[in-house]
N, C-alpha and C. Protein backbone atom coordinates (compact mmCIF):
# COMPACT_ATOMS: atom_id res chain seq x y z
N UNK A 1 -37.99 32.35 13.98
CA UNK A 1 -37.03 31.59 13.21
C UNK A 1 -36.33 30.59 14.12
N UNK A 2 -36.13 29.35 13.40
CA UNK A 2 -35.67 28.23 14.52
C UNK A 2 -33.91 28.14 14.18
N UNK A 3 -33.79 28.58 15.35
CA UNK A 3 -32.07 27.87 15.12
C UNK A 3 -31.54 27.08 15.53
N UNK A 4 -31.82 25.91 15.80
CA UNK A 4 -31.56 25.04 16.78
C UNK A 4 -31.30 23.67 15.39
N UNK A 5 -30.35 23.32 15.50
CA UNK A 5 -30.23 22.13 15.16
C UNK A 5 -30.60 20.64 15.34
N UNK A 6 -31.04 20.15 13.93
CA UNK A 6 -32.15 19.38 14.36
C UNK A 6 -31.20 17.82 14.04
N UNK A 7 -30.92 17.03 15.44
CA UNK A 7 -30.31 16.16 15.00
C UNK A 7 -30.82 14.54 14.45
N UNK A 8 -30.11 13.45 14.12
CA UNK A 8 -30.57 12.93 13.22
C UNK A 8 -30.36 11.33 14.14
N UNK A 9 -29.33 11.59 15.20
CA UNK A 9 -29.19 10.45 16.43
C UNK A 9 -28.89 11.36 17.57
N UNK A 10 -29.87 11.06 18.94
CA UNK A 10 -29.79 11.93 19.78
C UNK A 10 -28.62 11.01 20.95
N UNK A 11 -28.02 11.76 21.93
CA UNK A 11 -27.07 11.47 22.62
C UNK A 11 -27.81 10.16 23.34
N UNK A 12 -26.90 9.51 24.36
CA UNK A 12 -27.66 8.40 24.98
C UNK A 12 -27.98 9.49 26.74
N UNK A 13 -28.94 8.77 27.33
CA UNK A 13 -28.50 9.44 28.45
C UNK A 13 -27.37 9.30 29.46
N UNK A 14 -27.31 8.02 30.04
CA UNK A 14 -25.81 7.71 30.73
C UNK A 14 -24.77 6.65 29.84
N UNK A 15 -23.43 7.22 29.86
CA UNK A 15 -22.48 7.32 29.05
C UNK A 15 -22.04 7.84 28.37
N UNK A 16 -21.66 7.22 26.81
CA UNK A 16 -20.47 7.85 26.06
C UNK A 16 -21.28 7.39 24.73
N UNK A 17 -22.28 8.18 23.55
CA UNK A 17 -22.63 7.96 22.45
C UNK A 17 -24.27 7.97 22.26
N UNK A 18 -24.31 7.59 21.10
CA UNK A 18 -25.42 7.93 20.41
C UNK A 18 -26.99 6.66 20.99
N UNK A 19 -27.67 7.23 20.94
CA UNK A 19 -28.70 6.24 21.33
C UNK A 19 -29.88 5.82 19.54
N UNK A 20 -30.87 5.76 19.86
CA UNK A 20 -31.82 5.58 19.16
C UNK A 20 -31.91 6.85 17.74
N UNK A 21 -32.30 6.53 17.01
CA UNK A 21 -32.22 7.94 15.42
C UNK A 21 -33.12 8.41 16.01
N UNK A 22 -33.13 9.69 16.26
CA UNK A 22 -34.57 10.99 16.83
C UNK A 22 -35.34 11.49 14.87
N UNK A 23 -34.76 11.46 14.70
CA UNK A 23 -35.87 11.47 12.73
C UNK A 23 -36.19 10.85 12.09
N UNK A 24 -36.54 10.78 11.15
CA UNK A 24 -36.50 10.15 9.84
C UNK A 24 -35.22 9.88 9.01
N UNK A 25 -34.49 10.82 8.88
CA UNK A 25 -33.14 10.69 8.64
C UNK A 25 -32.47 9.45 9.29
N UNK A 26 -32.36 9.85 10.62
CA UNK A 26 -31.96 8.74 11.10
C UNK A 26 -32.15 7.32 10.96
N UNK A 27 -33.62 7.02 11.16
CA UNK A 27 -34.41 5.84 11.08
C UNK A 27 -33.75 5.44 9.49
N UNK A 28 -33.77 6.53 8.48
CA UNK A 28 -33.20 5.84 7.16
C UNK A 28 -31.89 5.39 7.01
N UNK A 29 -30.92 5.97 7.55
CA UNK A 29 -29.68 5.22 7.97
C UNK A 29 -29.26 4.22 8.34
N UNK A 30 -30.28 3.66 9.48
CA UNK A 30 -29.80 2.94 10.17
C UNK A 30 -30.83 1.52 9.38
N UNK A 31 -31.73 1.67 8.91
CA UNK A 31 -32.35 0.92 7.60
C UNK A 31 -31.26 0.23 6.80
N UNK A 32 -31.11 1.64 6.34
CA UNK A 32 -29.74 1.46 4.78
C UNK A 32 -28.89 0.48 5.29
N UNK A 33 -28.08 0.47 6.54
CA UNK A 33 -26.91 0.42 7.28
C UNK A 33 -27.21 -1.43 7.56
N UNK A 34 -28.75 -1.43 8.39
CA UNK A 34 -28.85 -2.94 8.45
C UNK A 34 -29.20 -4.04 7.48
N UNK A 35 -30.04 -3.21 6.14
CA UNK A 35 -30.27 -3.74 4.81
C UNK A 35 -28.63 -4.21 4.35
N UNK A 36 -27.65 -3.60 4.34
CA UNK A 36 -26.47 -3.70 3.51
C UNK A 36 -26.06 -4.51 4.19
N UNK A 37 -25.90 -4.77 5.63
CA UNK A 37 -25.23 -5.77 6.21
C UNK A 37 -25.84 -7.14 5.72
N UNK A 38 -27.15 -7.43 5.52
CA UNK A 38 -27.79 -8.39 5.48
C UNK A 38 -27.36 -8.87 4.08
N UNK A 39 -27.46 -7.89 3.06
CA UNK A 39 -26.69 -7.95 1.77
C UNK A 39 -25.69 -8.77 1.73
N UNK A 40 -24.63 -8.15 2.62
CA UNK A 40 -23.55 -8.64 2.39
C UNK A 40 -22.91 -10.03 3.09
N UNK A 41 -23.62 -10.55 3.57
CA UNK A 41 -24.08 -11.59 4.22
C UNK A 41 -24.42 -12.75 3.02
N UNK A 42 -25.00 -12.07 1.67
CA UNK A 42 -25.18 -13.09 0.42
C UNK A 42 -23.94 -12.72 -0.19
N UNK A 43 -23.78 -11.44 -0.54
CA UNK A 43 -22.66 -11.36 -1.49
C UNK A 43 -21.37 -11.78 -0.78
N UNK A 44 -20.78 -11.94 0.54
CA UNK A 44 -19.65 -12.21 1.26
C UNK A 44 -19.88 -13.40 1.90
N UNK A 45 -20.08 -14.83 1.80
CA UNK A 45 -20.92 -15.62 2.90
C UNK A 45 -19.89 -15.44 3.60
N UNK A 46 -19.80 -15.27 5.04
CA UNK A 46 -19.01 -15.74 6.13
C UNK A 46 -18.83 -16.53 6.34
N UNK A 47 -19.35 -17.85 5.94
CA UNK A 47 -18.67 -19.45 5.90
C UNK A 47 -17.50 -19.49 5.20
N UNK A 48 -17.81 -18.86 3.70
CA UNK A 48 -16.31 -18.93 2.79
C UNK A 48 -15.72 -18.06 2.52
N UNK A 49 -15.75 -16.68 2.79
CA UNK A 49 -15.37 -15.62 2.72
C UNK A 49 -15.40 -14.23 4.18
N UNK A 50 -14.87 -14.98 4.62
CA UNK A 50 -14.60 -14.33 6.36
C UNK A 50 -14.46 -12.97 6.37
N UNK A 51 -13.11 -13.08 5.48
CA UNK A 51 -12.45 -11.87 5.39
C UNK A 51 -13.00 -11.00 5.02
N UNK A 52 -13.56 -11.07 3.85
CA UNK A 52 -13.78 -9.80 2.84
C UNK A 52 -15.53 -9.51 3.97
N UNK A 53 -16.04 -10.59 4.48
CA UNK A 53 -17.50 -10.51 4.95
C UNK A 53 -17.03 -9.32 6.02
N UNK A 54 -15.73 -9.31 6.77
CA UNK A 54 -15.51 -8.53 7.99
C UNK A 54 -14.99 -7.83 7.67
N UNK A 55 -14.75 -6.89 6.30
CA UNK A 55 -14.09 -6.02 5.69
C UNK A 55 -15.04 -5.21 5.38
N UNK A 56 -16.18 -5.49 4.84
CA UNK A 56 -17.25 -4.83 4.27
C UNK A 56 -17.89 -4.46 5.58
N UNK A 57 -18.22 -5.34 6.44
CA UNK A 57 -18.86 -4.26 7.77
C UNK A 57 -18.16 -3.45 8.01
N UNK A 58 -16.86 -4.12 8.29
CA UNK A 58 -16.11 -2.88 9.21
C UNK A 58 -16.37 -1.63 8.39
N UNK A 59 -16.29 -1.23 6.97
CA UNK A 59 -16.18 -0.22 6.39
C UNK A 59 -17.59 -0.01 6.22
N UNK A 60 -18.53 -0.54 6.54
CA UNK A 60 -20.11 -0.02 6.25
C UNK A 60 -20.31 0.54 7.92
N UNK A 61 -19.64 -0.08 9.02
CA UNK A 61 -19.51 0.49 10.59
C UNK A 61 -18.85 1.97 10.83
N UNK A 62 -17.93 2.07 9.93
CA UNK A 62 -17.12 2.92 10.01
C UNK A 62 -18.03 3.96 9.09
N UNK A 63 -18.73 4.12 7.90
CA UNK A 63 -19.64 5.13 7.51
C UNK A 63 -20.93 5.46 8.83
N UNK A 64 -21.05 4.21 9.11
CA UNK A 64 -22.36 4.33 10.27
C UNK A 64 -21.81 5.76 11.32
N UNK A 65 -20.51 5.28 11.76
CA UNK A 65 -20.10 6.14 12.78
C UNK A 65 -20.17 8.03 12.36
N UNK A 66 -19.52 7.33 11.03
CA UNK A 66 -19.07 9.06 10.83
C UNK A 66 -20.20 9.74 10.69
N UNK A 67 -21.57 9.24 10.15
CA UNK A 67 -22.60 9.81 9.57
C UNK A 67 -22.88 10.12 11.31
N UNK A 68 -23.06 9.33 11.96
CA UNK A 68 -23.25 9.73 13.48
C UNK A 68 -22.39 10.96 14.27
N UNK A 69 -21.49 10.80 13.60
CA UNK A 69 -20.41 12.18 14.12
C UNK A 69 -20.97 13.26 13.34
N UNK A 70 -21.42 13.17 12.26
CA UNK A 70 -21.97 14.52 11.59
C UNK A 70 -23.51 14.74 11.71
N UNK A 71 -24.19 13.86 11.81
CA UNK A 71 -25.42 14.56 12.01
C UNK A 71 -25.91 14.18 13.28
N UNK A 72 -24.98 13.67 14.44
CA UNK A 72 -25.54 13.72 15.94
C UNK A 72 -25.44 14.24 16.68
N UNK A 73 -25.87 14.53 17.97
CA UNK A 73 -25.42 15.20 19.14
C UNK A 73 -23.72 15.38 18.93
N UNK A 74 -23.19 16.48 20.01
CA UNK A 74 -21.97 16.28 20.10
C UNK A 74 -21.78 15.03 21.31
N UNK A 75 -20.93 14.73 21.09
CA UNK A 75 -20.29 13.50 22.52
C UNK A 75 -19.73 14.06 23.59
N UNK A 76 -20.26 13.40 24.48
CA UNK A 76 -19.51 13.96 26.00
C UNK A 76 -19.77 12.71 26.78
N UNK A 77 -19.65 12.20 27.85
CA UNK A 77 -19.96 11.98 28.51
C UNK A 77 -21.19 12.16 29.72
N UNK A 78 -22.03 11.77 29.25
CA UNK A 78 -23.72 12.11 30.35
C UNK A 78 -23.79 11.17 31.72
N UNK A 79 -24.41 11.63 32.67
CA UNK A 79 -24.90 11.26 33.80
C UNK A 79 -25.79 11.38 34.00
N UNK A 80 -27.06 11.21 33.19
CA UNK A 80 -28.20 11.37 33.33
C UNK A 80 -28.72 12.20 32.88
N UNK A 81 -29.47 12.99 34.18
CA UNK A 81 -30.38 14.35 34.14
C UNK A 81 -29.99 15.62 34.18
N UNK A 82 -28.56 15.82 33.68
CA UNK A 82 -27.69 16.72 33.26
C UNK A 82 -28.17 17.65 32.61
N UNK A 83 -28.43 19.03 32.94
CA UNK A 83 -29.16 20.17 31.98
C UNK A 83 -28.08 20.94 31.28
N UNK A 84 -26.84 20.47 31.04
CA UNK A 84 -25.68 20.97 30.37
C UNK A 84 -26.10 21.05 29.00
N UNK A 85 -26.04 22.44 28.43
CA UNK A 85 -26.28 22.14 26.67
C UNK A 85 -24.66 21.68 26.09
């Protein structure tokens, strides 16, 4: 039986956060995440509508993150070749 949690963005190696989506899950997120930006890019032009264009990322950035806080590695700080679980 596997108990190991299977995550969906794996840690980076040096620093502070998430690197590349390690699944499918992931890979679909980050799809969804760059499709909607591009979206909103027609529905918000940033020529005439700045605001609302940098309102809608920020709050489509801010789902990006959290979905990354819940289905990623935990965060720490890495130095590499660190065998710390």
């Amino acid at each position: 039986m596997q108990n190991e949690r299977k995550y969906w963005f794996s840690a980076k190696r040096y620093g502070w956060g998430w690197g590349i989506p390690s699944s499918w899950q992931g890979w679909l997120v980050l799809t969804v995440f760059v499709a909607l930006v591009v979206v909103g890019s027609f529905l918000f032009p940033p020529n005439a509508k700045l605001g609302a264009y940098l309102a809608y990322v920020a709050v489509l950035c801010v789902l990006l993150v959290g979905t990354c806080w819940l289905k990623g590695e935990p965060l720490r700080w890495r130095w590499g070749n660190d065998e710390r679980a």
